[in-house]
N, C-alpha and C. Protein backbone atom coordinates (compact mmCIF):
# COMPACT_ATOMS: atom_id res chain seq x y z
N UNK A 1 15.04 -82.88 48.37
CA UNK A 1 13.82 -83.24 47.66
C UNK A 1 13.59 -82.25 46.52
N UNK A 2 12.84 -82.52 45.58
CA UNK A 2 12.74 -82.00 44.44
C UNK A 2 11.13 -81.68 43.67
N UNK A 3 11.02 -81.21 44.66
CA UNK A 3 8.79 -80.80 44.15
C UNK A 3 8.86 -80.75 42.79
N UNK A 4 7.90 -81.71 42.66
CA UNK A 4 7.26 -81.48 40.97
C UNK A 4 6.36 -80.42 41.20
N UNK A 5 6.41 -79.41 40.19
CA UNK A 5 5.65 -78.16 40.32
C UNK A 5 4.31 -78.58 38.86
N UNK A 6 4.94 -78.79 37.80
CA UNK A 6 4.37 -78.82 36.17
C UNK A 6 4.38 -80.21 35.51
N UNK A 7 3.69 -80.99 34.80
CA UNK A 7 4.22 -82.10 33.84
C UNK A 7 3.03 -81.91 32.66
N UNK A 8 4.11 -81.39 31.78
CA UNK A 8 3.53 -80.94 30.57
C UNK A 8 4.00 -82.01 29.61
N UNK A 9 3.47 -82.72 28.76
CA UNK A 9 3.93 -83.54 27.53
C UNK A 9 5.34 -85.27 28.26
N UNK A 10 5.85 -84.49 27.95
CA UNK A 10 7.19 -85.01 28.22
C UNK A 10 8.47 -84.30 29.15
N UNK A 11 7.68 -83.08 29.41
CA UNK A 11 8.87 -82.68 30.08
C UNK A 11 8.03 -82.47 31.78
N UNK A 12 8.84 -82.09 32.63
CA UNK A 12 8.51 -82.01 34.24
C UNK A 12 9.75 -80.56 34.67
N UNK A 13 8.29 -80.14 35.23
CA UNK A 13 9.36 -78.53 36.14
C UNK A 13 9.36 -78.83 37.65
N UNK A 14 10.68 -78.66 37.93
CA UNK A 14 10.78 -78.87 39.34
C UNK A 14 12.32 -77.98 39.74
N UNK A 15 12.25 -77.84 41.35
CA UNK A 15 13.32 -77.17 41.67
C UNK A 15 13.69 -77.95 43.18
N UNK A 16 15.05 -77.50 43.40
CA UNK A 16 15.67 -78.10 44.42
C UNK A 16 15.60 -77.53 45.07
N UNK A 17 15.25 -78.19 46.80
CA UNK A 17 15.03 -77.48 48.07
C UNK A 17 16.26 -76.93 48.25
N UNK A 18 17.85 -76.73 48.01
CA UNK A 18 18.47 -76.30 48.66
C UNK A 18 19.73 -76.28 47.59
N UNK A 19 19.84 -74.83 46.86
CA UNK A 19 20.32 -74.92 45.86
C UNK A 19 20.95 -73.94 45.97
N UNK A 20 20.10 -72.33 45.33
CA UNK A 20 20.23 -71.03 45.25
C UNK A 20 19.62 -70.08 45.39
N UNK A 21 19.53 -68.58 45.92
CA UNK A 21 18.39 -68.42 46.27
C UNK A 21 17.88 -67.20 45.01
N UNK A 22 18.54 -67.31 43.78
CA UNK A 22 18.10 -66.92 42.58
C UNK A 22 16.47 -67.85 41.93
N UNK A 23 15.31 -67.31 41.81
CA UNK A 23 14.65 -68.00 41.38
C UNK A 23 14.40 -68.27 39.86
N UNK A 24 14.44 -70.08 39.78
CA UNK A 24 14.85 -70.59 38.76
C UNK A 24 14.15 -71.93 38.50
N UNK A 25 13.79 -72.58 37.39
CA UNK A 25 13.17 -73.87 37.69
C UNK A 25 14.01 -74.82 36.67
N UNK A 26 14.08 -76.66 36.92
CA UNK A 26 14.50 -76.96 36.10
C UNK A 26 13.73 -77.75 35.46
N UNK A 27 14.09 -78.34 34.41
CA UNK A 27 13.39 -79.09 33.71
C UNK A 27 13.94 -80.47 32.89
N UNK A 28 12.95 -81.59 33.29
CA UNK A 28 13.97 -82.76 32.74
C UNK A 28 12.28 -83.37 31.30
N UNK A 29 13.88 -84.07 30.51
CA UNK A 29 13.09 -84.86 29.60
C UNK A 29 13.79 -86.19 29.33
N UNK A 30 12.97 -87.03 28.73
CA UNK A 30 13.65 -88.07 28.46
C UNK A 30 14.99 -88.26 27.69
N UNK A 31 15.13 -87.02 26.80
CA UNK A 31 16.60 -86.79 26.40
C UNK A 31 17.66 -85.68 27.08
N UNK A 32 17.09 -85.01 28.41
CA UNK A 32 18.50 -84.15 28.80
C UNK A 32 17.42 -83.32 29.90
N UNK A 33 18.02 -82.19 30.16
CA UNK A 33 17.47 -81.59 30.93
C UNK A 33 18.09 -80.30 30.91
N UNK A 34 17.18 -79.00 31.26
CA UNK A 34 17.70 -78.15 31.43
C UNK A 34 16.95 -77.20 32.66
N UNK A 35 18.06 -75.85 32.66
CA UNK A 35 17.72 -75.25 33.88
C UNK A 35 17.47 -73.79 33.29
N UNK A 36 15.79 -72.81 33.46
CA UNK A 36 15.89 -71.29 33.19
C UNK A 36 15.89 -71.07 34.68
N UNK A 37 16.36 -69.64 34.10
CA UNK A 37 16.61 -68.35 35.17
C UNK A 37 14.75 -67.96 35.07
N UNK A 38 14.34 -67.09 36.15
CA UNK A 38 13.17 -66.69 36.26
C UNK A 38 13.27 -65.22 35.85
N UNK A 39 14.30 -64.36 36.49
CA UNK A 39 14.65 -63.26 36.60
C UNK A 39 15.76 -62.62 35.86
N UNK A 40 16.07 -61.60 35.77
CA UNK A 40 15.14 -60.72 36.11
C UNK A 40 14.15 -61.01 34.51
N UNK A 41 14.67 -62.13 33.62
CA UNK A 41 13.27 -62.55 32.66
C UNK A 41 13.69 -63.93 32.51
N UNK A 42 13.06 -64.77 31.22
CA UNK A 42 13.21 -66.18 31.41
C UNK A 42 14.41 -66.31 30.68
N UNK A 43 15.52 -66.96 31.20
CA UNK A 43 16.45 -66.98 30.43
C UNK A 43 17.13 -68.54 30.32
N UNK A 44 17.41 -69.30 29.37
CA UNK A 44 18.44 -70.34 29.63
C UNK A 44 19.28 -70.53 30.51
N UNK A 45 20.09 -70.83 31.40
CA UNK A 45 21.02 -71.06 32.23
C UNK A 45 22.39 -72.39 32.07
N UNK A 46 21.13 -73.57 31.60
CA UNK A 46 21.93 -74.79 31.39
C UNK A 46 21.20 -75.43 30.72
N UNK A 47 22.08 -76.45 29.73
CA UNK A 47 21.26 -77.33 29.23
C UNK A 47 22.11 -78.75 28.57
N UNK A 48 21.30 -79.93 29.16
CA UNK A 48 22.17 -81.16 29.08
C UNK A 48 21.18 -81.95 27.90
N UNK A 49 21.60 -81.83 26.42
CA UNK A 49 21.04 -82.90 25.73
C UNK A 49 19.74 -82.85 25.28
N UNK A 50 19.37 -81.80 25.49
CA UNK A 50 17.96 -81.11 24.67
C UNK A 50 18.14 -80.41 23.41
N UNK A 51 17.27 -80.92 22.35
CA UNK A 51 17.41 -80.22 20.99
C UNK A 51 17.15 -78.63 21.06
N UNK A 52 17.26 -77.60 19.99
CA UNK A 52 16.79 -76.52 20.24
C UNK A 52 15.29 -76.68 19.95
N UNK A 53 14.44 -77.42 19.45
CA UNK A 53 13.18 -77.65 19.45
C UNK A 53 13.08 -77.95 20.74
N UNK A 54 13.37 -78.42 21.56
CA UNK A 54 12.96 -78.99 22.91
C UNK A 54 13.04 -77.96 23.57
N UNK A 55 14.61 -77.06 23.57
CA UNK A 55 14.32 -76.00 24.29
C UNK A 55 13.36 -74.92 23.97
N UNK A 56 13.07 -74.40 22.84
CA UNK A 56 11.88 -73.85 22.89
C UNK A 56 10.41 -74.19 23.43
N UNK A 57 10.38 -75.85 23.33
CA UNK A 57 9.16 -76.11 23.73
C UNK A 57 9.28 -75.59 25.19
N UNK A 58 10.76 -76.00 26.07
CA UNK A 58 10.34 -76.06 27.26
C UNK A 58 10.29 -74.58 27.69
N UNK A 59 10.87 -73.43 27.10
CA UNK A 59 11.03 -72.27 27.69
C UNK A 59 9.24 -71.60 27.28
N UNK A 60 8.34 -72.26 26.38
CA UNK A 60 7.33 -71.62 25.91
C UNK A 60 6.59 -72.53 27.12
N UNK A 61 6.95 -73.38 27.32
CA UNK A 61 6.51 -74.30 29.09
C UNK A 61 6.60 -73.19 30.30
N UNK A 62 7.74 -73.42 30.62
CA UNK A 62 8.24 -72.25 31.37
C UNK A 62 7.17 -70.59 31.48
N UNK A 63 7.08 -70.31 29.99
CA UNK A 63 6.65 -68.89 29.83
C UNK A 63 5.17 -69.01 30.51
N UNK A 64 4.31 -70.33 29.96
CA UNK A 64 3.13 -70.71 30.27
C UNK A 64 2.65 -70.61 31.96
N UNK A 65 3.39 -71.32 32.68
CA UNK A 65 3.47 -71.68 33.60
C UNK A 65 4.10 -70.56 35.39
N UNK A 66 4.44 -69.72 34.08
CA UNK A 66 5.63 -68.75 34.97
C UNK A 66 4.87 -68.46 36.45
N UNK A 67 3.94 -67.76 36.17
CA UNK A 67 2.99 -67.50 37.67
C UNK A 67 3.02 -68.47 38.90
N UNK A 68 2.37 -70.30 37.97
CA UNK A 68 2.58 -71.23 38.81
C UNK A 68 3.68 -71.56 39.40
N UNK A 69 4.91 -71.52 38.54
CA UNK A 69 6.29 -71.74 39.09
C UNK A 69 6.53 -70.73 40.16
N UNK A 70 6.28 -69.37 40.55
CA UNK A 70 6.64 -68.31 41.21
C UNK A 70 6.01 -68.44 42.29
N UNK A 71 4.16 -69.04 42.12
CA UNK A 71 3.77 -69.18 43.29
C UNK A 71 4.27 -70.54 44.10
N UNK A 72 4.83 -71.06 43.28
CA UNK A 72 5.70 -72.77 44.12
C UNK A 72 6.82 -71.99 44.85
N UNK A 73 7.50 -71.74 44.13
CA UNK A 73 8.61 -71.29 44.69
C UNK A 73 8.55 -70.45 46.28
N UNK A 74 7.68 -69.53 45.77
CA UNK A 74 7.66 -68.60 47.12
C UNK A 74 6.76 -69.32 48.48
N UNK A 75 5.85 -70.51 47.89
CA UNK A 75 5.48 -71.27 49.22
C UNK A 75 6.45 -71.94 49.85
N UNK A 76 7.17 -72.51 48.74
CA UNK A 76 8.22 -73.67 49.40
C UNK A 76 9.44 -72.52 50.22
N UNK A 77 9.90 -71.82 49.73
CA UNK A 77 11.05 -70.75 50.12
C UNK A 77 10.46 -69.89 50.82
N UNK A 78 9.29 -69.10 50.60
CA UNK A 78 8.90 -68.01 51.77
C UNK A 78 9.06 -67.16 50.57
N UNK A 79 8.35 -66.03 50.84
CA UNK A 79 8.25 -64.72 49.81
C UNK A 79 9.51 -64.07 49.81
């Protein structure tokens, strides 16, 4: 399963129950999707078919959101 954590504009943050235990969120849009690192800061990881305008939008998503994403994460995973 795949918790929606965020849905900002056009894009959606979510992470997979059973992946890695690096914390990380991904993010899909109607043209591609990509995946940041959380740690040890926000970093790119992957990215399928997103403009670099998109990725900025989504990593300034990401930046926005960071707290909320951390507190998802650590409910769903445990601290």
């Amino acid at each position: 399963m795949a918790p929606t954590i965020v849905r900002d504009g056009k894009f959606r943050l979510y992470f997979f129950s059973r992946e890695e235990t690096r914390i990380h969120v991904h993010i899909s849009h109607p043209d591609g999707e990509a995946k940041f690192w959380l740690t040890p800061q926000i970093e790119l990881a992957v990215n399928v078919g997103l403009s670099q305008t998109q990725l900025r939008q989504a990593h300034a998503i990401v930046s926005t959101h960071i707290k909320e994403i951390q507190d998802a994460w650590n409910h769903h995973f445990g601290s």
